[in-house]
Every structure is written in C-alpha cells, then in structure tokens.
N, C-alpha and C. Protein backbone atom coordinates (compact mmCIF):
# COMPACT_ATOMS: atom_id res chain seq x y z
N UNK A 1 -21.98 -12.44 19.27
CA UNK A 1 -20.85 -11.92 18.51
C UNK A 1 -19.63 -12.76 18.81
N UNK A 2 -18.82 -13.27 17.96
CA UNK A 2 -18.22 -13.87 17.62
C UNK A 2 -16.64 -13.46 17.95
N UNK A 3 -15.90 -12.91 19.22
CA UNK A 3 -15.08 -12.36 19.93
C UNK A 3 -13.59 -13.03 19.56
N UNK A 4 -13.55 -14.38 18.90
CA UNK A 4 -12.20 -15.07 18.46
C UNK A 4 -11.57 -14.68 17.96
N UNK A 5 -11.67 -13.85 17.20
CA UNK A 5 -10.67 -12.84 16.68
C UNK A 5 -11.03 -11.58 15.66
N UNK A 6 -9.63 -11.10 15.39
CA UNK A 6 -9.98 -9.59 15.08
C UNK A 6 -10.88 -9.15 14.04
N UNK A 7 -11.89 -7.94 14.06
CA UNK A 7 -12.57 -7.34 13.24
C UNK A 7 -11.62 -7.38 12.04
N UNK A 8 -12.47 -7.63 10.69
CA UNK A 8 -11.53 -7.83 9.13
C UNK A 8 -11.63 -6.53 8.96
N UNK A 9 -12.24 -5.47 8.78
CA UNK A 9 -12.15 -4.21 8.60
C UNK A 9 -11.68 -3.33 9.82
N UNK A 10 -12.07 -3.24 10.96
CA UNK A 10 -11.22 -2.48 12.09
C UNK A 10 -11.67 -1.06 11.74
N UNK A 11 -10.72 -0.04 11.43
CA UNK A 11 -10.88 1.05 11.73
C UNK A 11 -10.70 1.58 10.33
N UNK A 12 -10.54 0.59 9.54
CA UNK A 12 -9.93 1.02 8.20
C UNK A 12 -10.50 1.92 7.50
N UNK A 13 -12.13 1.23 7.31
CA UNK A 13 -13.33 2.35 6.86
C UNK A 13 -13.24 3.81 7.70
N UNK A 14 -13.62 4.43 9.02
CA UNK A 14 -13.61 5.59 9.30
C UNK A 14 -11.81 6.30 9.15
N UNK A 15 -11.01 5.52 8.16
CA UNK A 15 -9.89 6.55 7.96
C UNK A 15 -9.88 6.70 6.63
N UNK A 16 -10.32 5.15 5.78
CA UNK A 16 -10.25 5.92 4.20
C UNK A 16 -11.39 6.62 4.04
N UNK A 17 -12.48 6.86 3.98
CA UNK A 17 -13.67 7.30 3.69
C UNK A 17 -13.88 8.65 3.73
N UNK A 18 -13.05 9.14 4.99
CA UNK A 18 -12.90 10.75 4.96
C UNK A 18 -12.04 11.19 4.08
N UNK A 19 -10.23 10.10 4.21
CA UNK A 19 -9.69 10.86 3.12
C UNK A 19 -10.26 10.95 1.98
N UNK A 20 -10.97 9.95 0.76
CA UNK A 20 -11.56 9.88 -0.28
C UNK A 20 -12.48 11.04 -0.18
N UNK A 21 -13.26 11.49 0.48
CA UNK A 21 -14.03 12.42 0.72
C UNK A 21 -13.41 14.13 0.54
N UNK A 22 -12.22 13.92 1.35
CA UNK A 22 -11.04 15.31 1.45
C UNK A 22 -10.59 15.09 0.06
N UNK A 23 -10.07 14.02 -0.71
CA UNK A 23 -9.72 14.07 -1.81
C UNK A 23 -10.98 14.54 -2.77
N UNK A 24 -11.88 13.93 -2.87
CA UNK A 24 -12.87 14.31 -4.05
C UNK A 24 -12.99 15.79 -3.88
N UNK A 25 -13.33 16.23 -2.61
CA UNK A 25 -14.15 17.45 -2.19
C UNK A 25 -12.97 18.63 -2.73
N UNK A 26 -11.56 18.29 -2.51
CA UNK A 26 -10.66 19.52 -2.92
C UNK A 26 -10.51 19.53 -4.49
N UNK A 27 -10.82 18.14 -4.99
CA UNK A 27 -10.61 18.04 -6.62
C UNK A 27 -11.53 18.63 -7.45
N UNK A 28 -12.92 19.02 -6.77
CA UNK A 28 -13.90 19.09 -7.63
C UNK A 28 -14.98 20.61 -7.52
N UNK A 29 -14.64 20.37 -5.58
CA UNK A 29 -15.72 21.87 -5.27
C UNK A 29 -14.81 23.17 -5.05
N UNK A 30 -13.45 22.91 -4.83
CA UNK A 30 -13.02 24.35 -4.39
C UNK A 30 -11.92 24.38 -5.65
N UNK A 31 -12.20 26.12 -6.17
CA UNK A 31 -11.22 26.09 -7.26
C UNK A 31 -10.06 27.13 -6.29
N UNK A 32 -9.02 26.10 -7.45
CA UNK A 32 -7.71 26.58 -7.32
C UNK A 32 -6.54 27.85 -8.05
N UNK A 33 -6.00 28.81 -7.09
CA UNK A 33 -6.04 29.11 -8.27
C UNK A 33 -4.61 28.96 -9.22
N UNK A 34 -5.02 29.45 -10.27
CA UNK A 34 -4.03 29.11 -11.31
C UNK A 34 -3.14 30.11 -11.46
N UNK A 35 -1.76 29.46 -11.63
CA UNK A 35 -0.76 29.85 -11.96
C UNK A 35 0.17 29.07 -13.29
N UNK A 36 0.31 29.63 -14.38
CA UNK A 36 0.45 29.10 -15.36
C UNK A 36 2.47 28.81 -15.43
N UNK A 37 2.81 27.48 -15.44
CA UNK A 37 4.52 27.24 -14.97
C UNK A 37 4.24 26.12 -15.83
N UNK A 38 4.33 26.13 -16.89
CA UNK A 38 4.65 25.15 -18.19
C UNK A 38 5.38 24.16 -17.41
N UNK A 39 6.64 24.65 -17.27
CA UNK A 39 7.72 23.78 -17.20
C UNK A 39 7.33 22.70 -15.87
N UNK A 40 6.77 23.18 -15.04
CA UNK A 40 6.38 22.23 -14.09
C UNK A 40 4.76 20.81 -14.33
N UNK A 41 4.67 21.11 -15.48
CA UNK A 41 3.45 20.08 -15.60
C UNK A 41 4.26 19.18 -15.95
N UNK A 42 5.76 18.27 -16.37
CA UNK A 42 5.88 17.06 -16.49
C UNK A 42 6.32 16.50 -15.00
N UNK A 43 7.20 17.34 -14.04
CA UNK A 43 7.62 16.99 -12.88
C UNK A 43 6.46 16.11 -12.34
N UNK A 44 4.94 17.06 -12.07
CA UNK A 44 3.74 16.32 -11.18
C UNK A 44 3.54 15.46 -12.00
N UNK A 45 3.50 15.40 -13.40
CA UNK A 45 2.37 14.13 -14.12
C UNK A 45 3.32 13.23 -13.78
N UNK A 46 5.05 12.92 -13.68
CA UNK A 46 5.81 11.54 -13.36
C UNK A 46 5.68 11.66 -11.75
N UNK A 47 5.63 12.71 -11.10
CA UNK A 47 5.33 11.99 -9.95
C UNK A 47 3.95 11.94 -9.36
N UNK A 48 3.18 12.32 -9.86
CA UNK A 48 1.96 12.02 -9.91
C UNK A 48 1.57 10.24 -10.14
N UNK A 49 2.02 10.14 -11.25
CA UNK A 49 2.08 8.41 -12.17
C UNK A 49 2.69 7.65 -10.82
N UNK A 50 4.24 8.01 -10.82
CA UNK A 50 4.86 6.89 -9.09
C UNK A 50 4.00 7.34 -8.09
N UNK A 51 3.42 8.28 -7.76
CA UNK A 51 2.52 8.00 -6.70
C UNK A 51 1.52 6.66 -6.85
N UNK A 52 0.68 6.84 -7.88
CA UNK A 52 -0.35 6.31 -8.15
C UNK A 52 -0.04 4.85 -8.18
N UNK A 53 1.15 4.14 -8.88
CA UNK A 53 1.60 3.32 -9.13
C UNK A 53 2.31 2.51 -7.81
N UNK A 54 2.53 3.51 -7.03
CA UNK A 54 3.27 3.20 -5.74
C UNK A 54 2.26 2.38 -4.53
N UNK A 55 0.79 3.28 -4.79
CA UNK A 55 -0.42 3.33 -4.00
C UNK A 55 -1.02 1.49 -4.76
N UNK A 56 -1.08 1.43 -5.81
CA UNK A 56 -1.53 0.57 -6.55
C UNK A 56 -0.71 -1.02 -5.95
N UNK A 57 0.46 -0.89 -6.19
CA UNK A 57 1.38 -1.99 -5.71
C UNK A 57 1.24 -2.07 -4.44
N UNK A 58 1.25 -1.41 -3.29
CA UNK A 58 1.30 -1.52 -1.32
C UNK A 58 0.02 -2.19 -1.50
N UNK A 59 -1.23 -1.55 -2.25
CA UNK A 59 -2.25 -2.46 -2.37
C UNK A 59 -2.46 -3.92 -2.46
N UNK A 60 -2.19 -3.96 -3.83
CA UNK A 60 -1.97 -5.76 -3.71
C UNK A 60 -0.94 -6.05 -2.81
N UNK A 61 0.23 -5.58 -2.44
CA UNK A 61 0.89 -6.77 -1.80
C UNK A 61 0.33 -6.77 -0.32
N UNK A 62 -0.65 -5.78 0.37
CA UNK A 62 -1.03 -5.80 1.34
C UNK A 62 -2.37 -6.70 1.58
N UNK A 63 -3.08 -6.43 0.51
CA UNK A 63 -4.29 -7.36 0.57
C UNK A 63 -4.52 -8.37 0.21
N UNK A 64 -4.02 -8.57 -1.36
CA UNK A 64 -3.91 -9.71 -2.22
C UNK A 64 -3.35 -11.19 -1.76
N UNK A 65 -1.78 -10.29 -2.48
CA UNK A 65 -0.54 -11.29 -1.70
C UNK A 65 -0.44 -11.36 -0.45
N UNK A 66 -0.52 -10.69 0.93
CA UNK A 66 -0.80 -11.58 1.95
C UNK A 66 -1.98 -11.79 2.29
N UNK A 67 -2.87 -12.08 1.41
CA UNK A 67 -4.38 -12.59 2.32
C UNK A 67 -4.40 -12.17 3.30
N UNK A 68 -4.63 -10.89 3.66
CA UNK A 68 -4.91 -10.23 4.66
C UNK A 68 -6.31 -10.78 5.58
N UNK A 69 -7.43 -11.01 4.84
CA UNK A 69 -8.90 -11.20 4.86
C UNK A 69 -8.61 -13.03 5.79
N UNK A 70 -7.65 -13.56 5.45
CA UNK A 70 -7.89 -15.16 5.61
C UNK A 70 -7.08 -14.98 7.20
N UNK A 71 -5.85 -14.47 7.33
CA UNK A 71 -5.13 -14.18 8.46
C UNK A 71 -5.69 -13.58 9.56
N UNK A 72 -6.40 -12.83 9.60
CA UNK A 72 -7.08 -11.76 10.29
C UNK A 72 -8.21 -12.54 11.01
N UNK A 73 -8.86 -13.25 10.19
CA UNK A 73 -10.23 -14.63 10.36
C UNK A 73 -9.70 -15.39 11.47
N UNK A 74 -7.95 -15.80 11.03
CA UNK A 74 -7.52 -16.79 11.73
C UNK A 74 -6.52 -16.56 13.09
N UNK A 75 -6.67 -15.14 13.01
CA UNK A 75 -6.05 -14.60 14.46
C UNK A 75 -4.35 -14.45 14.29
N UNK A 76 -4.24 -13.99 13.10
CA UNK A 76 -2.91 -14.06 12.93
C UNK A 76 -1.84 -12.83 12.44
N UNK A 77 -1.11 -12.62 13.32
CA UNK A 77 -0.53 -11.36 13.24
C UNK A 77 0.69 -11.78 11.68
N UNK A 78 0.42 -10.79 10.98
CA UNK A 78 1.25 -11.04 9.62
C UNK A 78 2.63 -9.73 9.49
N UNK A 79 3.83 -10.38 9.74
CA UNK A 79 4.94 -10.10 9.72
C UNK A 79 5.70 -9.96 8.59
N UNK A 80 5.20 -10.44 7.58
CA UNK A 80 6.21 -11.04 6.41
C UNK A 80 5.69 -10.33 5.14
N UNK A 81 6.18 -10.58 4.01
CA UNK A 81 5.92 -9.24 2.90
C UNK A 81 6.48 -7.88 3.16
N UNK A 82 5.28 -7.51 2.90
CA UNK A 82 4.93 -5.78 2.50
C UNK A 82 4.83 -5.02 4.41
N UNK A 83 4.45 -6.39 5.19
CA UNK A 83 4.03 -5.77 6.57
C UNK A 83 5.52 -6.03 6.90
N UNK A 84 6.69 -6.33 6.97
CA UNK A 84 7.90 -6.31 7.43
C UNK A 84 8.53 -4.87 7.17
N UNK A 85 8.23 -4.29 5.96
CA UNK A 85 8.47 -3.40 5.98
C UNK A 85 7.71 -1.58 6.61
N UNK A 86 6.67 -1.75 6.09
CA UNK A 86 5.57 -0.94 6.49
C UNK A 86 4.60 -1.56 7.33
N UNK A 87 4.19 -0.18 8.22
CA UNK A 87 3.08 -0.92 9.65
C UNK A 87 1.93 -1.36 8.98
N UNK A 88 1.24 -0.32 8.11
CA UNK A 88 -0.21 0.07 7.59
C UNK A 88 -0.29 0.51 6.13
N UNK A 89 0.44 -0.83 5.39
CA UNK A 89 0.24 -0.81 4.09
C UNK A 89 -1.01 -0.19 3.46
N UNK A 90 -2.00 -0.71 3.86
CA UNK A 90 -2.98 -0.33 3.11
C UNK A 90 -3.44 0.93 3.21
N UNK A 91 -2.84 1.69 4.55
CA UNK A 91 -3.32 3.32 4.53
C UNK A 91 -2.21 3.69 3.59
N UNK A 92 -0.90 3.12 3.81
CA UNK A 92 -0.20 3.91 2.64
C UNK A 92 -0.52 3.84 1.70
N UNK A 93 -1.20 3.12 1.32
CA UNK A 93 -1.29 3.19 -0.49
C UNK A 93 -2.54 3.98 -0.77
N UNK A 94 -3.45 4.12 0.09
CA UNK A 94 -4.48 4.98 0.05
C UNK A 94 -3.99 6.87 -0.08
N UNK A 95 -3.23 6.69 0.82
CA UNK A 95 -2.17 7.96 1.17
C UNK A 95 -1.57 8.55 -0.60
N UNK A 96 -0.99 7.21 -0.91
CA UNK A 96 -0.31 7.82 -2.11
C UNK A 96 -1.34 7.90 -3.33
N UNK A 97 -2.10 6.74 -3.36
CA UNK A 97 -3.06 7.41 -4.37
C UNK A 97 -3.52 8.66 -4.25
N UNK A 98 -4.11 9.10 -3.19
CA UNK A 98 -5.05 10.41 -3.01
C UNK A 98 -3.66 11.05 -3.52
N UNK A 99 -2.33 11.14 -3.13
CA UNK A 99 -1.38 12.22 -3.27
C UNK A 99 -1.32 12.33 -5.02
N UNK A 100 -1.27 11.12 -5.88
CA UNK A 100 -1.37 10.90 -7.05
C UNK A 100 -2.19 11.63 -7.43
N UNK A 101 -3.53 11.58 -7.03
CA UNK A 101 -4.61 12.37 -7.80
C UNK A 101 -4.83 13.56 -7.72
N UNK A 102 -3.86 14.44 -6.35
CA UNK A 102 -3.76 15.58 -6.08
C UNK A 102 -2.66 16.22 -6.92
N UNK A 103 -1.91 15.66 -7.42
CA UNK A 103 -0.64 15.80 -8.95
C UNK A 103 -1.34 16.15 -9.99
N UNK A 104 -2.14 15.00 -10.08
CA UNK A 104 -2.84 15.16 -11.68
C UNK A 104 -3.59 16.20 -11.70
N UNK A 105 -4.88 16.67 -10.49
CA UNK A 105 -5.75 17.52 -10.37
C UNK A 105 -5.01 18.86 -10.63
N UNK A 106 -3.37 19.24 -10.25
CA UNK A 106 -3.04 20.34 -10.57
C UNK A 106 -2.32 20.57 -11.73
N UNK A 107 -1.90 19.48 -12.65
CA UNK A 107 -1.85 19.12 -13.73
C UNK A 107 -2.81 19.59 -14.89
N UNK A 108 -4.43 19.06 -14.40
CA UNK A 108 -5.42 19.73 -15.34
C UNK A 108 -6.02 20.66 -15.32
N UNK A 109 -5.95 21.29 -13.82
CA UNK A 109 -6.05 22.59 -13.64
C UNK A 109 -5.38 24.10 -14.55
N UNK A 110 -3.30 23.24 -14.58
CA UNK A 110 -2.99 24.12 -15.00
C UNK A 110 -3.22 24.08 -16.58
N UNK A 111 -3.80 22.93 -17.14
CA UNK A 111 -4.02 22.88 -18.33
C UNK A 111 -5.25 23.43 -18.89
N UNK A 112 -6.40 23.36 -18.36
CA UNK A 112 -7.69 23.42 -18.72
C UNK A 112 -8.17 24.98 -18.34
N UNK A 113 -7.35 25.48 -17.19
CA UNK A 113 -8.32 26.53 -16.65
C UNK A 113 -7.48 27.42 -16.80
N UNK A 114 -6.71 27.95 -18.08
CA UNK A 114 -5.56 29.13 -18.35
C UNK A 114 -6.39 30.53 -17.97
C-alpha cells in the first residue's frame, strides 16, 4: 500500500451515503403529515431551488475547479477557491442538496396528498 499520500476518498463515502440514505428513506417511506398552507408552497419551492443550486455550485468549485482528485494524489493541502472559504465543501453541498430536496418533498406533499 502505497502510504505517500492521502486517501482520494477518506471518509467522504461513510458520511454521504447515510445522509442520501436519511434523505431517500424520509422522502419516500415515512408519510408526513399534511397540513394544507397554500401560501407557503412558493417560500420552500425558491428556497428549496437556492438550496439545490447552492449544493450544485460548492460542488463544482470543490471538485471540478480545484481538482481536488489531482491535489490530494500529489499531497497537497488546497487553500485557495471554494476551500478558503469553507472547510468541507463538498459535505456542504451534499448538506444543501439533501436540504433542497427536503423543500421540494414538502412542496409535493402539500400538493399531491390534500
């Protein structure tokens, strides 16, 4: 095993995998119940959308734009971008998607299941 430097995945897998899991599992097997508030289905669907959109962007600029995959190979701690600002881009954006889809899910809830 090849000890020069850091694992490219790390710990990343045993933290998204459960959330995706907590996310699917509340979206699909346990019903919610409904409370019918018209006025509140545009609030979640726009912040539902900037979640999603928010999760989408930390993405690329965490993985994409800094070549995360090539740095990591090469033992190199990455400071600059998206990591100057945030520690763990890529959990955040995981974070906000799931929060995104937890918007929408009560979105079609309150639509579908009157």
């Amino acid at each position: 095993m090849d000890d020069d430097h850091l694992p490219v995945y790390g710990v990343g897998p045993y933290l998204i995998i459960p959330m995706l899991a907590i996310t699917l599992l509340f979206s699909f097997a346990i019903k919610i119940p409904v409370f019918k508030v018209d006025y509140l289905n545009a609030p979640f669907l726009i912040i539902g959308v900037i979640f999603l959109v928010l999760g989408v962007i930390f993405w690329i600029l965490s993985v994409v734009r800094s070549k995360i995959t090539e740095n990591i190979l090469e033992s190199n701690l990455i400071t600059t971008g998206i990591y100057a600002y945030v520690r763990h881009p890529i959990y955040s954006a995981f974070l906000f998607v799931s929060t995104g889809r937890f918007l929408f899910q009560i979105i079609y809830t309150c639509l579908f299941y009157r």
